[in-house]
C-alpha atoms as a PDB file:
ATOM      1  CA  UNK A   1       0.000   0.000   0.000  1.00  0.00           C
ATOM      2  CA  UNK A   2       1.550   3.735  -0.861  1.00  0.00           C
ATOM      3  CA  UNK A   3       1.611   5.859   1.752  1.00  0.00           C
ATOM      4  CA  UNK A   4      -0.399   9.002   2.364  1.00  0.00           C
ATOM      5  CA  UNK A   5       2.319  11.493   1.254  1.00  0.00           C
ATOM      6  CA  UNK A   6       2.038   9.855  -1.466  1.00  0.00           C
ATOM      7  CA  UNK A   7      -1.101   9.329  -2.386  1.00  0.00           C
ATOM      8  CA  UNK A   8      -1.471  12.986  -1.625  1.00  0.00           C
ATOM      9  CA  UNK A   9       0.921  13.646  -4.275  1.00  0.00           C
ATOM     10  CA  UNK A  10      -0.672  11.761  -6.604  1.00  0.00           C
ATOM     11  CA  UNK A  11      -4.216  13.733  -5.998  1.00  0.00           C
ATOM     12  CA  UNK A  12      -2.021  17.042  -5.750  1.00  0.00           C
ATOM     13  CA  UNK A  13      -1.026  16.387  -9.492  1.00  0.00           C
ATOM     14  CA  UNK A  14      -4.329  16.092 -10.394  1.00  0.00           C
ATOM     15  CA  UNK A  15      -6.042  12.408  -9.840  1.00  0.00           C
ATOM     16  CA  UNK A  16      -9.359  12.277  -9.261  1.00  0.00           C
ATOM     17  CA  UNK A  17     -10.900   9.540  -7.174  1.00  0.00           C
ATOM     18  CA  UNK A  18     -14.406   7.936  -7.947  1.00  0.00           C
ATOM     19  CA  UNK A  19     -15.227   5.532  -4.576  1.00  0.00           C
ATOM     20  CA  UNK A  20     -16.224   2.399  -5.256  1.00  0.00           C
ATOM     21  CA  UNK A  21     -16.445  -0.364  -2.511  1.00  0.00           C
ATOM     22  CA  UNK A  22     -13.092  -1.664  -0.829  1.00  0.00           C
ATOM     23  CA  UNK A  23     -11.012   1.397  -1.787  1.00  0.00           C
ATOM     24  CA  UNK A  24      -8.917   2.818   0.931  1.00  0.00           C
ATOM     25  CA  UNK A  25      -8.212   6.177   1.920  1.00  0.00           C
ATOM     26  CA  UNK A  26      -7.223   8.592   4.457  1.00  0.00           C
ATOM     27  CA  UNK A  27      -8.194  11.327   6.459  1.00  0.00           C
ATOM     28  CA  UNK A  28      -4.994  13.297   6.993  1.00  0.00           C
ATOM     29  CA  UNK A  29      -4.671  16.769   9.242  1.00  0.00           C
ATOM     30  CA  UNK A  30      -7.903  15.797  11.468  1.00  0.00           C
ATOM     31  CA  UNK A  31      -5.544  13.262  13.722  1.00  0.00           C
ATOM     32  CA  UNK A  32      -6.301  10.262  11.956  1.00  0.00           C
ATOM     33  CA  UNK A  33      -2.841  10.389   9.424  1.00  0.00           C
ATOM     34  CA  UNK A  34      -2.322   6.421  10.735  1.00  0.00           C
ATOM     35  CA  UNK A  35      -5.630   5.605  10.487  1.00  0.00           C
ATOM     36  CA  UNK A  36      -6.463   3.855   7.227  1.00  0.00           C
ATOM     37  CA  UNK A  37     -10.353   3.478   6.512  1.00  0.00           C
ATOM     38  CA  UNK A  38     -12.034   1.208   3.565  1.00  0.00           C
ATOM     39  CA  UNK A  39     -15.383   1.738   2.292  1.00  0.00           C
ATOM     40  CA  UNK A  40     -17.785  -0.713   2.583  1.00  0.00           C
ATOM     41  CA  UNK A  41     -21.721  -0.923   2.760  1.00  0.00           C
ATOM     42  CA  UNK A  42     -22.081  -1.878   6.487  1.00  0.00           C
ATOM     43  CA  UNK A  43     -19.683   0.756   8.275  1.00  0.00           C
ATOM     44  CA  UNK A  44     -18.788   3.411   5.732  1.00  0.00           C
ATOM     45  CA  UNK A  45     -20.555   4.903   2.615  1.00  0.00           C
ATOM     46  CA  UNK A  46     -20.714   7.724   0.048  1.00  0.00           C
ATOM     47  CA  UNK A  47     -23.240   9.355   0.799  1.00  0.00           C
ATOM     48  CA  UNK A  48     -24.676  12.494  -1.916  1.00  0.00           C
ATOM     49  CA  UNK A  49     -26.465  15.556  -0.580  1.00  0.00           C
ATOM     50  CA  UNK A  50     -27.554  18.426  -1.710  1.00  0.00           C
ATOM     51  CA  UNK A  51     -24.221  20.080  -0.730  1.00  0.00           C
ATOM     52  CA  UNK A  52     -21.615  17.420  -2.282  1.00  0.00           C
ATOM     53  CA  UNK A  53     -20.870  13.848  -2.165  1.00  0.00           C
ATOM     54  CA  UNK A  54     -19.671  12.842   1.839  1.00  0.00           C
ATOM     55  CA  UNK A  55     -17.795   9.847   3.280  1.00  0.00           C
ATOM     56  CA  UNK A  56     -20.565   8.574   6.158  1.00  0.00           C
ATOM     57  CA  UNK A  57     -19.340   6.890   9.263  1.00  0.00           C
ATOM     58  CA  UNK A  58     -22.460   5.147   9.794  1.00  0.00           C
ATOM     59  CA  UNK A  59     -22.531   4.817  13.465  1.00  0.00           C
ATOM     60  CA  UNK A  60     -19.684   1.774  14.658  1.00  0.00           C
ATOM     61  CA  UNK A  61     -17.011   3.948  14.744  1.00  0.00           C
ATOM     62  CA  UNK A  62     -15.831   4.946  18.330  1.00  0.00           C
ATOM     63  CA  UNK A  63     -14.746   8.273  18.268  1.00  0.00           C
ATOM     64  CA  UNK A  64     -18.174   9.377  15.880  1.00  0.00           C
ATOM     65  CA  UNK A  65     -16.934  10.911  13.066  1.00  0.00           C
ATOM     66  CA  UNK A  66     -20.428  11.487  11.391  1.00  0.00           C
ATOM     67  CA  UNK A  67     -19.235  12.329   7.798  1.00  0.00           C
ATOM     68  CA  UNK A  68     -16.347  14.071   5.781  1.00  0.00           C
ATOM     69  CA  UNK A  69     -15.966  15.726   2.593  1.00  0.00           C
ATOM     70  CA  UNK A  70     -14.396  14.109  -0.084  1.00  0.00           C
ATOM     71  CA  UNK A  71     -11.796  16.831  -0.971  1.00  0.00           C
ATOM     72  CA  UNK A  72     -10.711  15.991   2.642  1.00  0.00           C
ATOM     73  CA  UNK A  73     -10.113  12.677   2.402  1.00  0.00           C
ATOM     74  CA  UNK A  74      -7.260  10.988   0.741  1.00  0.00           C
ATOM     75  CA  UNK A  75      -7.352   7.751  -1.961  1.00  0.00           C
ATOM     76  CA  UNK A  76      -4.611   5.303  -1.540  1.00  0.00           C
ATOM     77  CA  UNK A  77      -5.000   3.478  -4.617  1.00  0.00           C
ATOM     78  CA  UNK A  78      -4.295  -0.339  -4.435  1.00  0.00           C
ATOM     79  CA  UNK A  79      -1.569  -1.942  -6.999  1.00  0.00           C
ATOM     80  CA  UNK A  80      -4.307  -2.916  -9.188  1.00  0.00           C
ATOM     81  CA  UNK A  81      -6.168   0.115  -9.750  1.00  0.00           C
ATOM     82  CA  UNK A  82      -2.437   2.082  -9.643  1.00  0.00           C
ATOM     83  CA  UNK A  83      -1.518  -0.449 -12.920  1.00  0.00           C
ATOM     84  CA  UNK A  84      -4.916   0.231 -13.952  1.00  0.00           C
ATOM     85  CA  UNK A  85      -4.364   3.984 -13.974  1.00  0.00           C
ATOM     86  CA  UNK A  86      -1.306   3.556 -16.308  1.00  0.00           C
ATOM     87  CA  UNK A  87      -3.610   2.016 -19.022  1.00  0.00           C
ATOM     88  CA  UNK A  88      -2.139   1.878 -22.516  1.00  0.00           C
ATOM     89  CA  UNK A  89       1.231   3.012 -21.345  1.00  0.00           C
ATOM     90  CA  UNK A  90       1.984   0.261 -19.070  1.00  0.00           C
ATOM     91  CA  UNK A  91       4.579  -2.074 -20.385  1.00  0.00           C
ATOM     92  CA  UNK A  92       5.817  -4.176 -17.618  1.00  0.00           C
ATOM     93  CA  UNK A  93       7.183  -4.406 -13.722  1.00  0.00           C
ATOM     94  CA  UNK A  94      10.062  -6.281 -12.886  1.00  0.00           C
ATOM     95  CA  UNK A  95      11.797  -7.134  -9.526  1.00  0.00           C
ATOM     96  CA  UNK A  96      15.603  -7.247  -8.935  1.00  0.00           C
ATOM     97  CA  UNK A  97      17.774  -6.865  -5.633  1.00  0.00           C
ATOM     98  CA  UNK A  98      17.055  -3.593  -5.186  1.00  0.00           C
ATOM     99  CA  UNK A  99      13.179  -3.389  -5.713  1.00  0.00           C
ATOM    100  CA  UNK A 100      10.633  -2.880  -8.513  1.00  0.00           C
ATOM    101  CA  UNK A 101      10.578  -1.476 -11.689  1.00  0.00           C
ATOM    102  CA  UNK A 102       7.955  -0.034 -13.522  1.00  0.00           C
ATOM    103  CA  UNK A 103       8.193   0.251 -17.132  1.00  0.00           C
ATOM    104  CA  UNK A 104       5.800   2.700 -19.172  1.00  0.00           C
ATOM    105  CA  UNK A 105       5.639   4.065 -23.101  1.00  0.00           C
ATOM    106  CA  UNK A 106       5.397   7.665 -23.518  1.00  0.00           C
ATOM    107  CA  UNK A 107       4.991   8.881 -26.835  1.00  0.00           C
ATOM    108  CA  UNK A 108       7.633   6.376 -28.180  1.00  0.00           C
ATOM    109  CA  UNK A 109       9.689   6.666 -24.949  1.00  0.00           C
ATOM    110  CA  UNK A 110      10.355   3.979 -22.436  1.00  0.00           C
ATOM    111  CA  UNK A 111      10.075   5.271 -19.017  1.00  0.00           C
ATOM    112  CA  UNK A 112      11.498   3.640 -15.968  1.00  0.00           C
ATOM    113  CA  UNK A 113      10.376   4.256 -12.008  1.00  0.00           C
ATOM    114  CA  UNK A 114      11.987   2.064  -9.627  1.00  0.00           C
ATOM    115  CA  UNK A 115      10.677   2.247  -5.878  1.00  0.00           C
ATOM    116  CA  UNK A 116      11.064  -0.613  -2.872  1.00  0.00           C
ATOM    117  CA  UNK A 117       7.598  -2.056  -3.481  1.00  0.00           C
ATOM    118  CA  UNK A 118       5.582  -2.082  -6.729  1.00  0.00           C
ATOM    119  CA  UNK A 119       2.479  -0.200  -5.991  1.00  0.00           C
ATOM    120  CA  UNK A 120       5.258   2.721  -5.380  1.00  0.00           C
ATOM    121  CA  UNK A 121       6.803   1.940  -8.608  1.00  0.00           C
ATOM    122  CA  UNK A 122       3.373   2.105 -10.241  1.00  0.00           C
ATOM    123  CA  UNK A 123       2.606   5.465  -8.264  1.00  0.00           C
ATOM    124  CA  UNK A 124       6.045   6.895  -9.467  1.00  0.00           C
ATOM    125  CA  UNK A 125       5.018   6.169 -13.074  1.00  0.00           C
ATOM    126  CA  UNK A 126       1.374   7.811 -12.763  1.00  0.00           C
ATOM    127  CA  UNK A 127       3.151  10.741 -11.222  1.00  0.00           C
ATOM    128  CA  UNK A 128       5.170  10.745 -14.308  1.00  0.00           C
ATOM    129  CA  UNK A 129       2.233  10.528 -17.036  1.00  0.00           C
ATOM    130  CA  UNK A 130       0.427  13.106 -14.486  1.00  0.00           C
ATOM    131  CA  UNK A 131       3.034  15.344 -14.469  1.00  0.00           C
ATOM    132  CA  UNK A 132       3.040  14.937 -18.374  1.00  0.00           C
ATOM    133  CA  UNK A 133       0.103  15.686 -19.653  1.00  0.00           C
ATOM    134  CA  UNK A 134       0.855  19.485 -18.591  1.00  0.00           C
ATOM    135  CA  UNK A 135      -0.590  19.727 -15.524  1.00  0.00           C
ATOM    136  CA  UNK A 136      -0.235  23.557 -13.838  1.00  0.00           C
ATOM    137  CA  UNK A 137       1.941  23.755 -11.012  1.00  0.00           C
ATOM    138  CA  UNK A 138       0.568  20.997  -8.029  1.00  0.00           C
ATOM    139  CA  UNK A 139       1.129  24.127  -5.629  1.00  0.00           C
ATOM    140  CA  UNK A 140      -1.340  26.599  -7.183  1.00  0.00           C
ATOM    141  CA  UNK A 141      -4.692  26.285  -6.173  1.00  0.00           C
ATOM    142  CA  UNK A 142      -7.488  24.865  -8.498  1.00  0.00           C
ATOM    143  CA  UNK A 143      -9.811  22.498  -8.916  1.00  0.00           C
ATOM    144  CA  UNK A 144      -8.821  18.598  -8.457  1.00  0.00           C
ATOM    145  CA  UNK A 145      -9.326  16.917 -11.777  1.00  0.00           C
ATOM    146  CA  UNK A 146      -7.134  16.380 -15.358  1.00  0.00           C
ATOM    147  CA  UNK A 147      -7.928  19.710 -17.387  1.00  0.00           C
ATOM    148  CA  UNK A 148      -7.776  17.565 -20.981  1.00  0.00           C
ATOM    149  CA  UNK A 149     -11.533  16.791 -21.731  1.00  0.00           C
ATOM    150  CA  UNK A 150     -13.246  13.698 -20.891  1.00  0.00           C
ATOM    151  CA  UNK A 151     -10.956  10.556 -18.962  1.00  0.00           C
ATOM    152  CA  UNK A 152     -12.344   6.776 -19.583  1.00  0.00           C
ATOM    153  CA  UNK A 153     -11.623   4.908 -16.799  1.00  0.00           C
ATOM    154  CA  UNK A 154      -9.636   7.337 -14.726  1.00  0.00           C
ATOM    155  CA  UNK A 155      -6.890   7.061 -16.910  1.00  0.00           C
ATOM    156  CA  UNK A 156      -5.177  10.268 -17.250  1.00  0.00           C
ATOM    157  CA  UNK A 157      -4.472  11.376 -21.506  1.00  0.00           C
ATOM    158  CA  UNK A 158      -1.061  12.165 -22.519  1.00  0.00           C
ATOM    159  CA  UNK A 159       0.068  14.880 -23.707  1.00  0.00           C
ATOM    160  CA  UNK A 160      -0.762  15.703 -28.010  1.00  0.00           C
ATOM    161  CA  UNK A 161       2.380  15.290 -30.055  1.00  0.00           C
ATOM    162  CA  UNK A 162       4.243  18.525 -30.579  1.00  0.00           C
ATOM    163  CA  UNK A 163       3.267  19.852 -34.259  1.00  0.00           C
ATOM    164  CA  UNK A 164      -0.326  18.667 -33.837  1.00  0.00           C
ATOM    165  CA  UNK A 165      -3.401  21.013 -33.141  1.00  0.00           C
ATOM    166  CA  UNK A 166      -3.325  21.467 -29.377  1.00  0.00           C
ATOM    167  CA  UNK A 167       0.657  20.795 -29.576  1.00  0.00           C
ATOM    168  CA  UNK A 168       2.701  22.942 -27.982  1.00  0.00           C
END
């Protein structure tokens, strides 16, 4: 499982999470940074209102946290739905003495992120294709999401070749 920093860097470059049952996430800056939370249909649910889709604690929780917003929770994507992510630009993940290795096509390019355990090898190489497909600055605010049109499946677009309409 990646961590929360970075899982928060990966929604800080611009992924967008749609909960589905058994993701995990986090609620960091509330005092619950260790606390790791999956959603399920008994104990914890999205929940839409009028105001925004919520995170509800339905009740068997012990300290009663009663809902959260979304933008203040955290996804930690598992190593499936990391690999997922990558879509068409996955090529492979290996394993030597020193770790994993993700391999990914970029326009033509082989790409590789090497990281102790593979979902962090996969999360290296999102932050790559993120970072790619000319995301503004992480550190200015705006709205969480890809700015390129439409994504299928989460999947974030690369970037148009250079020389083509929308090219830089």
């Amino acid at each position: 499982m990646i961590g929360v920093q970075l899982a928060q860097q990966l929604k800080e470059a611009g992924l967008t999470w749609k909960p589905t049952l058994g993701d995990r996430f986090a609620i960091p800056d509330r005092d619950l940074d260790d606390e790791v939370f999956v959603l399920s249909n008994m104990t914890i649910e999205v929940h839409t209102t009028p105001e925004g889709r919520v995170i509800g604690f339905n009740g068997t929780t012990e300290w009663a946290l009663d809902d959260v917003e979304i933008d203040e929770t955290t996804w930690l994507p598992r190593e499936d739905q990391l690999r997922e992510l990558l879509g068409g630009s996955f090529r492979s993940l290996g394993r030597d003495e020193s770790g994993y290795e993700a391999r990914i096509d970029l326009l033509g390019e082989e790409r590789r992120f090497t990281a102790a355990t593979a979902d962090e090898a996969y999360a290296a190489a999102l932050l790559h294709l993120l970072a790619s497909a000319g995301l503004p600055d992480p550190l200015v605010s705006r709205p969480v999401g890809l700015p390129r049109g439409p994504r299928r499946s989460g999947r974030p677009e690369p970037p148009p070749p250079a020389g083509r309409p929308g090219g830089p």
